[in-house]
C-alpha atoms as a PDB file:
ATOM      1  CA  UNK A   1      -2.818  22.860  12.710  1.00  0.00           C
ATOM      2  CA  UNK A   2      -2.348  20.345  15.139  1.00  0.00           C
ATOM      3  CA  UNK A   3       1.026  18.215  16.143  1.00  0.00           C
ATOM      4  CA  UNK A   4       1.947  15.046  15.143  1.00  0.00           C
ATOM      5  CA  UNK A   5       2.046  14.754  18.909  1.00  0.00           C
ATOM      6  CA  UNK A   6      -0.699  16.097  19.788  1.00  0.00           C
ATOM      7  CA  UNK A   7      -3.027  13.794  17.375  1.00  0.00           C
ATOM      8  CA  UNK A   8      -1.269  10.918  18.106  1.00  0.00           C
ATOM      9  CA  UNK A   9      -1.663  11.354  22.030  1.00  0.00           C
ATOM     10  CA  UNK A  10      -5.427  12.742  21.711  1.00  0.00           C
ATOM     11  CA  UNK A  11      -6.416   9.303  19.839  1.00  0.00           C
ATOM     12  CA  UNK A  12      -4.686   7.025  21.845  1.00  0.00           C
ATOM     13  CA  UNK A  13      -7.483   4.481  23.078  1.00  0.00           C
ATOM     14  CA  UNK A  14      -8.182   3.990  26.659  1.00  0.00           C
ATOM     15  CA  UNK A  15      -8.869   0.205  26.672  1.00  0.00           C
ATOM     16  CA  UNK A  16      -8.530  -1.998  23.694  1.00  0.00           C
ATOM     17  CA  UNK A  17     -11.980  -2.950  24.172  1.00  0.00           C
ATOM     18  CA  UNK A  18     -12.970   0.297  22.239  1.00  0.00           C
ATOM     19  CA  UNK A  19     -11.328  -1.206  19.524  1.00  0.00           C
ATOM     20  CA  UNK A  20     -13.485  -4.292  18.315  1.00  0.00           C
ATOM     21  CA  UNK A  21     -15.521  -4.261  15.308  1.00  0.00           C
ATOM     22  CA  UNK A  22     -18.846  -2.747  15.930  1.00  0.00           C
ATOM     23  CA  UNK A  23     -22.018  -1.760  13.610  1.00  0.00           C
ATOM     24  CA  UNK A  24     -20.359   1.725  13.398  1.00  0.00           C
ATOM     25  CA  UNK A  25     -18.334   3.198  10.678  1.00  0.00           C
ATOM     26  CA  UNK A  26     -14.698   3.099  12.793  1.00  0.00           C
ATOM     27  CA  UNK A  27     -11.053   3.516  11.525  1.00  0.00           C
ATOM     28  CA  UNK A  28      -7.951   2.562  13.710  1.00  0.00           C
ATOM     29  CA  UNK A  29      -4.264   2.975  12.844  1.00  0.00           C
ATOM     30  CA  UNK A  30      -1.122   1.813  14.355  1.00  0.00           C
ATOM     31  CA  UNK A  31       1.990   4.578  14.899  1.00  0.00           C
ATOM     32  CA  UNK A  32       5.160   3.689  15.869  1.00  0.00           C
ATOM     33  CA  UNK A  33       8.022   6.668  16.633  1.00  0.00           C
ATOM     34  CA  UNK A  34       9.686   5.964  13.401  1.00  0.00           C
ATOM     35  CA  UNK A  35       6.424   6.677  11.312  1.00  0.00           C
ATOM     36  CA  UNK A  36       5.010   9.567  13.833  1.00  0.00           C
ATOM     37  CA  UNK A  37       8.945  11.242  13.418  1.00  0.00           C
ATOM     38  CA  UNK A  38       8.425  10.521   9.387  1.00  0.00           C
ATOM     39  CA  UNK A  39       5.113  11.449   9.272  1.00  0.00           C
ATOM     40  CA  UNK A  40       5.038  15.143  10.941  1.00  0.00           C
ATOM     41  CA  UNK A  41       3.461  16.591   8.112  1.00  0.00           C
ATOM     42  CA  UNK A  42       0.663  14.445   7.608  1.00  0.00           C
ATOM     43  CA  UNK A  43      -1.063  15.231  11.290  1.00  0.00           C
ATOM     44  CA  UNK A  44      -4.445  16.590   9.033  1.00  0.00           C
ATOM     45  CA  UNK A  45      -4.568  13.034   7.927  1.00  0.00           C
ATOM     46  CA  UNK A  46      -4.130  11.344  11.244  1.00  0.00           C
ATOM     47  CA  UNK A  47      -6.612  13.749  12.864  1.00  0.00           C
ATOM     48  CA  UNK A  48      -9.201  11.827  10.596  1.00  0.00           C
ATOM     49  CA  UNK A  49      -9.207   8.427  12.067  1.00  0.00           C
ATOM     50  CA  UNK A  50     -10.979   7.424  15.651  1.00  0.00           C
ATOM     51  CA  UNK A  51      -8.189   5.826  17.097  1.00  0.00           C
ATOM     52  CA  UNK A  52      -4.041   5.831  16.636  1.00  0.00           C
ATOM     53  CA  UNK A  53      -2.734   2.829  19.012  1.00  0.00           C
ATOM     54  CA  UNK A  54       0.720   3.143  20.359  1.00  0.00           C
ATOM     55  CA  UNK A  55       2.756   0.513  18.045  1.00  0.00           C
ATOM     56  CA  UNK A  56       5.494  -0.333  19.911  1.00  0.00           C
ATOM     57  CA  UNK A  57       6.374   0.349  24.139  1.00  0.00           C
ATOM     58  CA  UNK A  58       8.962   3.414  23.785  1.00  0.00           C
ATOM     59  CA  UNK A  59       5.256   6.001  23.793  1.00  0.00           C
ATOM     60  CA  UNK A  60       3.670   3.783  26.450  1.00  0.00           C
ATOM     61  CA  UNK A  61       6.724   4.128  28.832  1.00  0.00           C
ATOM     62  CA  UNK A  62       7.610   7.515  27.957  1.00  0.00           C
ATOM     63  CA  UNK A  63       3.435   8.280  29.336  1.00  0.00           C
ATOM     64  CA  UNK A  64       3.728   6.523  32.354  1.00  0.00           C
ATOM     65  CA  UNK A  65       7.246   8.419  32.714  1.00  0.00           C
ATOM     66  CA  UNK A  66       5.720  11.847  32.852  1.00  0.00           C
ATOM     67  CA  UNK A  67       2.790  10.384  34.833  1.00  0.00           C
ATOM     68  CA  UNK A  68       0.376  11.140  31.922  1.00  0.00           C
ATOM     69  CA  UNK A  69      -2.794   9.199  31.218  1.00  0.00           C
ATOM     70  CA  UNK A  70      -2.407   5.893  31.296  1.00  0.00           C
ATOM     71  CA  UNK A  71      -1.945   3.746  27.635  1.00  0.00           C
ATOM     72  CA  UNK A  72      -0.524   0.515  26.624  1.00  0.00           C
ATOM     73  CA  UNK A  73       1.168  -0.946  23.401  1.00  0.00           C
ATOM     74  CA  UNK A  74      -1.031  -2.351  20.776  1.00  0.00           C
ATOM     75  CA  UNK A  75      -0.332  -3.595  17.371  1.00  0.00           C
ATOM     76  CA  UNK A  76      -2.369  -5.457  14.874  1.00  0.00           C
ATOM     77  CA  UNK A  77      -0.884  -8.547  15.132  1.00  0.00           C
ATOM     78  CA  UNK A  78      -0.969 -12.180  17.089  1.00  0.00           C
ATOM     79  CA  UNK A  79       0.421 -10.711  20.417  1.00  0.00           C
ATOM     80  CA  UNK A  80      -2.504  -8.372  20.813  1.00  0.00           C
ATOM     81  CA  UNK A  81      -5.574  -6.889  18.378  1.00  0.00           C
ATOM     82  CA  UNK A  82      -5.537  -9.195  15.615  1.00  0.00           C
ATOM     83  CA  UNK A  83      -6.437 -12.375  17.334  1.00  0.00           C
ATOM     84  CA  UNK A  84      -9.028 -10.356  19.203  1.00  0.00           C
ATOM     85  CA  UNK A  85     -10.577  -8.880  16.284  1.00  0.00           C
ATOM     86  CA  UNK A  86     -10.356 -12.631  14.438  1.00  0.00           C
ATOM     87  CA  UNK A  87     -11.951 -14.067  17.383  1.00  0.00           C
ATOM     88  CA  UNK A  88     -14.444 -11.098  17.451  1.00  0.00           C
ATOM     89  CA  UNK A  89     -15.695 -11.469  14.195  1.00  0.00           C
ATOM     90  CA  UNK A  90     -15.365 -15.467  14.093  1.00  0.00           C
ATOM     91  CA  UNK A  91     -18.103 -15.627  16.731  1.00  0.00           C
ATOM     92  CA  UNK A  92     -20.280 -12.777  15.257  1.00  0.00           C
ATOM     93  CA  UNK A  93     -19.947 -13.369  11.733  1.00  0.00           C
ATOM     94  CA  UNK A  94     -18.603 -10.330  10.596  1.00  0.00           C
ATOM     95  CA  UNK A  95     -16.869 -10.366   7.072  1.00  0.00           C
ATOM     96  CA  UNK A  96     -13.859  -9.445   6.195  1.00  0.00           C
ATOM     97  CA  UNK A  97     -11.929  -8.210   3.301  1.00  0.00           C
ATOM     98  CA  UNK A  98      -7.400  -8.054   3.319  1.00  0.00           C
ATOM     99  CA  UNK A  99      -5.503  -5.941   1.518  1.00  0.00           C
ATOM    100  CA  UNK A 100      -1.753  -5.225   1.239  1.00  0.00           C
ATOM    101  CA  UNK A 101       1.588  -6.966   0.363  1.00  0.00           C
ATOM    102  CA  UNK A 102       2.801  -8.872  -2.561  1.00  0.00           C
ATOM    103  CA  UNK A 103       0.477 -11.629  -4.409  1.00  0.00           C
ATOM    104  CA  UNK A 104       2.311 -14.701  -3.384  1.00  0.00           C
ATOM    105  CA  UNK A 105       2.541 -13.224   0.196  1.00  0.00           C
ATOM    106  CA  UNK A 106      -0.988 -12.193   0.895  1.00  0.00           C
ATOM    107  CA  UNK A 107      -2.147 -16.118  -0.736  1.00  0.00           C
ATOM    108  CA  UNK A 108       0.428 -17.427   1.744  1.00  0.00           C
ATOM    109  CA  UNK A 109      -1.504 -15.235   5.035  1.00  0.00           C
ATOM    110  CA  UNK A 110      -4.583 -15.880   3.985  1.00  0.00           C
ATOM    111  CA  UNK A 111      -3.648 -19.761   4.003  1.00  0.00           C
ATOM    112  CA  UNK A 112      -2.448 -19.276   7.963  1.00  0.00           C
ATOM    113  CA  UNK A 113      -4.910 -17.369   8.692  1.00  0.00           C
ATOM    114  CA  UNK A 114      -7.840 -19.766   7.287  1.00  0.00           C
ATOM    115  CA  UNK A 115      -6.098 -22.895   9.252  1.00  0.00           C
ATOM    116  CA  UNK A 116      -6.196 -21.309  12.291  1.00  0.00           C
ATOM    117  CA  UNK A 117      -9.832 -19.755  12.047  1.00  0.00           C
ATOM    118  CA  UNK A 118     -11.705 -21.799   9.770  1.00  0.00           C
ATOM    119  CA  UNK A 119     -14.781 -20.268  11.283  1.00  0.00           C
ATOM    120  CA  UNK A 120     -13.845 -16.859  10.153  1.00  0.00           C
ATOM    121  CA  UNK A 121     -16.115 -15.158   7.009  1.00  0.00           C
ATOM    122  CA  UNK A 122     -13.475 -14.131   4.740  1.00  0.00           C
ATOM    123  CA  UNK A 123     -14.875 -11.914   2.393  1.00  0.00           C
ATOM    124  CA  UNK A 124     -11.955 -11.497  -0.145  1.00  0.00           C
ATOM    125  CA  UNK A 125      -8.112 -10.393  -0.570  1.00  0.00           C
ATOM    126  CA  UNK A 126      -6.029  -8.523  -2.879  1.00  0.00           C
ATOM    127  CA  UNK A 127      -2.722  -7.398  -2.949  1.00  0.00           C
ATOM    128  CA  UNK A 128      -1.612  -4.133  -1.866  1.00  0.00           C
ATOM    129  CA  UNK A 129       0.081  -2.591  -5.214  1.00  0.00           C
ATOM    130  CA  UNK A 130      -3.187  -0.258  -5.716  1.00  0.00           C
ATOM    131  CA  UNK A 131      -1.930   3.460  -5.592  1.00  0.00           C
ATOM    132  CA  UNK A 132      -3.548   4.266  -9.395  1.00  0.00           C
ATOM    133  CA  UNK A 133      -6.459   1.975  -8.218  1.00  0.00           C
ATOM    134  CA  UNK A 134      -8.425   3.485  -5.056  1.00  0.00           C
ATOM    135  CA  UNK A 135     -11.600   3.760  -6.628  1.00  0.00           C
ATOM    136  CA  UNK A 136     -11.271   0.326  -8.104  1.00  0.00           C
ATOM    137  CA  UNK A 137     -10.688  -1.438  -4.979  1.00  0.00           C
ATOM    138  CA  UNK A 138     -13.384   0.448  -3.155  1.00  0.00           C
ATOM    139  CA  UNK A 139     -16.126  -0.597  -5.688  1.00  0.00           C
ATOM    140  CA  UNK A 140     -14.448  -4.561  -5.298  1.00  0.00           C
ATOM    141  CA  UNK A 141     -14.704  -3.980  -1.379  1.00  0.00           C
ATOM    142  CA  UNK A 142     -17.852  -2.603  -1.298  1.00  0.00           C
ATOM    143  CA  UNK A 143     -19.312  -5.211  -3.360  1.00  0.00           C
ATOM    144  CA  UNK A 144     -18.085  -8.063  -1.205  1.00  0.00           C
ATOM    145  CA  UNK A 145     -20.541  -7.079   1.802  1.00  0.00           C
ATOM    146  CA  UNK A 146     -17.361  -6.816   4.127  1.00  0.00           C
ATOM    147  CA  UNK A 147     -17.967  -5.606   7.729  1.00  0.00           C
ATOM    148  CA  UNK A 148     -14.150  -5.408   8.247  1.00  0.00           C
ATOM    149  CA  UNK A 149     -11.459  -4.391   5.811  1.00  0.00           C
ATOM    150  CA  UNK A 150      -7.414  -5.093   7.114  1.00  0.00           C
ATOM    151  CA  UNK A 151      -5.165  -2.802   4.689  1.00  0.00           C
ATOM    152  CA  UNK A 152      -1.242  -3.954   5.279  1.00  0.00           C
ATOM    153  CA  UNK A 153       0.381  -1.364   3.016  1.00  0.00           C
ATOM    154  CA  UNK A 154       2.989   0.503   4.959  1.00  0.00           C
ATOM    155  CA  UNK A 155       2.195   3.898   5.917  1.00  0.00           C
ATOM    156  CA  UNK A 156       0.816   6.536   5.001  1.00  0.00           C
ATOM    157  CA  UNK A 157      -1.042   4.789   1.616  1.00  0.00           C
ATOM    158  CA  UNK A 158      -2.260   2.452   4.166  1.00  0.00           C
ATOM    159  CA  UNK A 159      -3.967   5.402   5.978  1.00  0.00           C
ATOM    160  CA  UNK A 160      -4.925   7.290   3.187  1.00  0.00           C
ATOM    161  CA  UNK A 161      -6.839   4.576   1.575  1.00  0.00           C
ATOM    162  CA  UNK A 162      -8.381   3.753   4.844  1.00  0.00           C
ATOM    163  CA  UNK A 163      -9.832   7.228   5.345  1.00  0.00           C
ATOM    164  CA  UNK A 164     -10.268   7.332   1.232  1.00  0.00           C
ATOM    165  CA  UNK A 165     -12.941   4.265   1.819  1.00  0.00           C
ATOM    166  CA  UNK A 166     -14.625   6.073   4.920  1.00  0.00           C
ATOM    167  CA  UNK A 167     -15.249   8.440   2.437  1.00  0.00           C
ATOM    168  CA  UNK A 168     -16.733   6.572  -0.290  1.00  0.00           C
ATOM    169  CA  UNK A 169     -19.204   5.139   2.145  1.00  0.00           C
ATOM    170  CA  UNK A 170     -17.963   2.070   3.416  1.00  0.00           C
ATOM    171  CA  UNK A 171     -19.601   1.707   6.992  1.00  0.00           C
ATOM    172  CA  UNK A 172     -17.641  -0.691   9.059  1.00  0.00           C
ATOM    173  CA  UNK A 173     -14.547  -1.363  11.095  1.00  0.00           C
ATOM    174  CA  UNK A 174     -11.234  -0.241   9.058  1.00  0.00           C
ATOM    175  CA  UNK A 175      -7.534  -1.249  10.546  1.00  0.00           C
ATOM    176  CA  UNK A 176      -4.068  -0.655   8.965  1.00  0.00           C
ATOM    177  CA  UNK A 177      -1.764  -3.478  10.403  1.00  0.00           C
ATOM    178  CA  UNK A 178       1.715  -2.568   8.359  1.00  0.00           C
ATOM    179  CA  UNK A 179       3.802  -5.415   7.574  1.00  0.00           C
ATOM    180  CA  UNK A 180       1.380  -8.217  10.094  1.00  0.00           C
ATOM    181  CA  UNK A 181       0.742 -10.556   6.575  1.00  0.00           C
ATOM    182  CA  UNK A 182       4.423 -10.207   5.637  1.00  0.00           C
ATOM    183  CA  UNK A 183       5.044 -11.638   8.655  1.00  0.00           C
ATOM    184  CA  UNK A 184       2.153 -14.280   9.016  1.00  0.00           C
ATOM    185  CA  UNK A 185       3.116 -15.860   5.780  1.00  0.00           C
ATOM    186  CA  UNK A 186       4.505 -18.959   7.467  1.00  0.00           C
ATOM    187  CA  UNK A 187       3.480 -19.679  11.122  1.00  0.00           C
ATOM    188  CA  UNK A 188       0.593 -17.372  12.828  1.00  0.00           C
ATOM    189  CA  UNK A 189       2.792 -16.291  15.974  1.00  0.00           C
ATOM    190  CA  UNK A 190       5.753 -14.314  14.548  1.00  0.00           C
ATOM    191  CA  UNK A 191       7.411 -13.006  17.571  1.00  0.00           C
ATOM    192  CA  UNK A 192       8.494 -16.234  20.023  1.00  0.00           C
ATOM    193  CA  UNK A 193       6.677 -16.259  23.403  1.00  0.00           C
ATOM    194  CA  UNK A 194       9.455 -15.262  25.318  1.00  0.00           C
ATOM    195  CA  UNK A 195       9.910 -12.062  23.331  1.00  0.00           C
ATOM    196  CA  UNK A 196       6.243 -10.585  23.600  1.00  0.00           C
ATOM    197  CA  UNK A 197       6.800 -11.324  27.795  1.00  0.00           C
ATOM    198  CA  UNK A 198       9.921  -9.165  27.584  1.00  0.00           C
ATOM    199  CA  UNK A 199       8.467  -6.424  25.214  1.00  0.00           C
ATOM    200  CA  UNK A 200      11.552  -7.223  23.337  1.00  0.00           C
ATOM    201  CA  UNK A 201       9.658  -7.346  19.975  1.00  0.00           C
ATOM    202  CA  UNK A 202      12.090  -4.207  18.420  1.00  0.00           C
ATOM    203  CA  UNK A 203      15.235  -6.047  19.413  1.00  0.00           C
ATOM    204  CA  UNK A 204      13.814  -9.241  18.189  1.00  0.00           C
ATOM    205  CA  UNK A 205      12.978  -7.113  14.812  1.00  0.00           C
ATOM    206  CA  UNK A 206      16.462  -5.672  14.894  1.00  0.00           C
ATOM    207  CA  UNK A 207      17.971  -8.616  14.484  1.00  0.00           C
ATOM    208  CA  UNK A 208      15.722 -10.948  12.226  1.00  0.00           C
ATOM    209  CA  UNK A 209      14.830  -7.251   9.936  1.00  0.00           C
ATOM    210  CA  UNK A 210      18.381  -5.155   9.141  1.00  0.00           C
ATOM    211  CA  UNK A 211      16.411  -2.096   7.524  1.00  0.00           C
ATOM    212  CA  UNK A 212      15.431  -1.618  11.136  1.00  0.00           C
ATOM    213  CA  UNK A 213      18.642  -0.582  12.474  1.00  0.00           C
ATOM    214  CA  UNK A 214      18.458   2.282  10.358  1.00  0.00           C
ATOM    215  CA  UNK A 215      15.118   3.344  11.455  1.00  0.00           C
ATOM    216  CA  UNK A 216      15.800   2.956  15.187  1.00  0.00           C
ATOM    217  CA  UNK A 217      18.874   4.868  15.463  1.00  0.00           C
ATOM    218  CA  UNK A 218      17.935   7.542  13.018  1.00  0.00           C
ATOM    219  CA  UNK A 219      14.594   8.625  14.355  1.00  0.00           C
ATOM    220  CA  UNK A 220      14.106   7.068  17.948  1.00  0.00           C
ATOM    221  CA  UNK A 221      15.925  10.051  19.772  1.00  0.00           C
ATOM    222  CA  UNK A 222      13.953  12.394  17.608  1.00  0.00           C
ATOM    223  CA  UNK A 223      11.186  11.148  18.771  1.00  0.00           C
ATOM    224  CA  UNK A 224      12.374  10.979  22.492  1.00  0.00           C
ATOM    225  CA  UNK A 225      13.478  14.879  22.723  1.00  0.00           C
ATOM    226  CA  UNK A 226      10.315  15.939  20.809  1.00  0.00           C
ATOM    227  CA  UNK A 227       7.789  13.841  22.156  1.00  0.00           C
ATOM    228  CA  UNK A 228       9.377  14.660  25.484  1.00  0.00           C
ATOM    229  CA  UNK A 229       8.700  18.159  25.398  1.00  0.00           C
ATOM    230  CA  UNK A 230       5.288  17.540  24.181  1.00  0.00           C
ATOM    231  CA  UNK A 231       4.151  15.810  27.260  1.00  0.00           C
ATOM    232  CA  UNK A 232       6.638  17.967  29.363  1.00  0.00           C
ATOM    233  CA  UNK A 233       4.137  21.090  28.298  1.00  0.00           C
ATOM    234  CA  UNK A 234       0.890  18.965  29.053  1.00  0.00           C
ATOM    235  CA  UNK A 235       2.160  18.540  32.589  1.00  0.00           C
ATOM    236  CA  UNK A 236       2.811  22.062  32.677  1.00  0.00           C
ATOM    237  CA  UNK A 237      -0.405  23.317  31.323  1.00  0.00           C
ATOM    238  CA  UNK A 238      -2.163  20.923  34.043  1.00  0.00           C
ATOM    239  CA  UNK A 239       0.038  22.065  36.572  1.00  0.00           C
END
């Protein structure tokens, strides 16, 4: 079986681009080294989707480091794919369907979200508490003609369901986006300008977001050594 590394490098997208809702059945997730160190033995699962993006810059630095192929951070939210994809589908029509965080919270995004793109074809929400509930939530999905579905419910249950309604037959674009309505829930941008120019969005996190500390400092150099020697043994083999 393949490594965590190894998926997670092989599905890295070449231009964002490649990304954008199409009439193709497509699912994209979002990795970040806490989840890829957490997530080792999932890799079967990950090998399923079309596209992991590099969520956060430690990956995207560490490839340009070992003079690997060339990738860049993206993250579903306002600083790069989600406005794209929202502008994407407000032009083109394309529905969509959200799913993920708590019922208040997910009201609260959807309000932002409709101010701010009142031409976009908002199919339906739900909250994210729906781990007894998969084929339930399919069958509402389904029946709501979506083109798009966002799922926002932490990894992996985010993933799984994603690749759960591939398999049910939905036939459109599918993105995980982790906490992004969490944090849209009051103002569209979350990060401040200045922030997103200095890729200083996990310091920014660190200190708005305690739980992150934990997170960083636990599983960051993991993820440095290991991921290291992963891309240390594809310049070798190329070599």
């Amino acid at each position: 079986m393949k490594s965590i590394y190894s998926v997670f490098y092989n599905k890295l997208p070449k231009e964002k681009s490649l990304l954008l809702p199409e009439k193709t059945t497509k699912l994209v997730t979002f990795l970040n080294p806490y989840y890829i160190e957490t997530l080792k033995d999932m890799a079967e699962l990950y090998e399923k989707f079309d596209y992991i993006c590099s969520d956060g810059i430690l990956p995207v630095w560490m490839n340009q480091l070992w003079g690997v192929e060339k990738t860049e951070r993206i993250s579903f939210d306002m600083t790069s794919l989600a406005k794209e994809v929202f502008e994407y589908c407000s032009i083109n029509g394309d529905g969509v369907y959200f799913i993920g965080s708590e019922v208040e919270k997910i009201d609260s995004f959807i309000n932002v979200i409709r101010k701010n793109y009142p031409f976009l074809n908002i199919k339906g929400w739900h909250h994210g508490y729906i781990k007894e509930r998969f084929d339930d939530m399919v069958k509402i999905i389904m029946s709501s003609k979506a083109n798009v579905v966002i799922i926002g419910m932490g990894a992996p249950i985010q993933d799984q369901f994603a690749v759960y309604l591939k398999d049910k037959g939905f036939s459109g674009c599918v993105y995980t986006c982790g906490g992004f309505f969490h944090q849209t829930t009051e103002r569209l941008n979350y990060y401040p300008e200045w922030i997103n120019n200095w890729n200083l969005r996990t310091l920014y996190r660190l200190i708005h977001e305690r739980y992150v500390w934990g997170r960083v400092f636990r599983y960051y150099p993991r993820f440095i050594v290991f991921y290291s020697m992963f891309l240390f043994n594809i310049c070798r083999n190329k070599g």
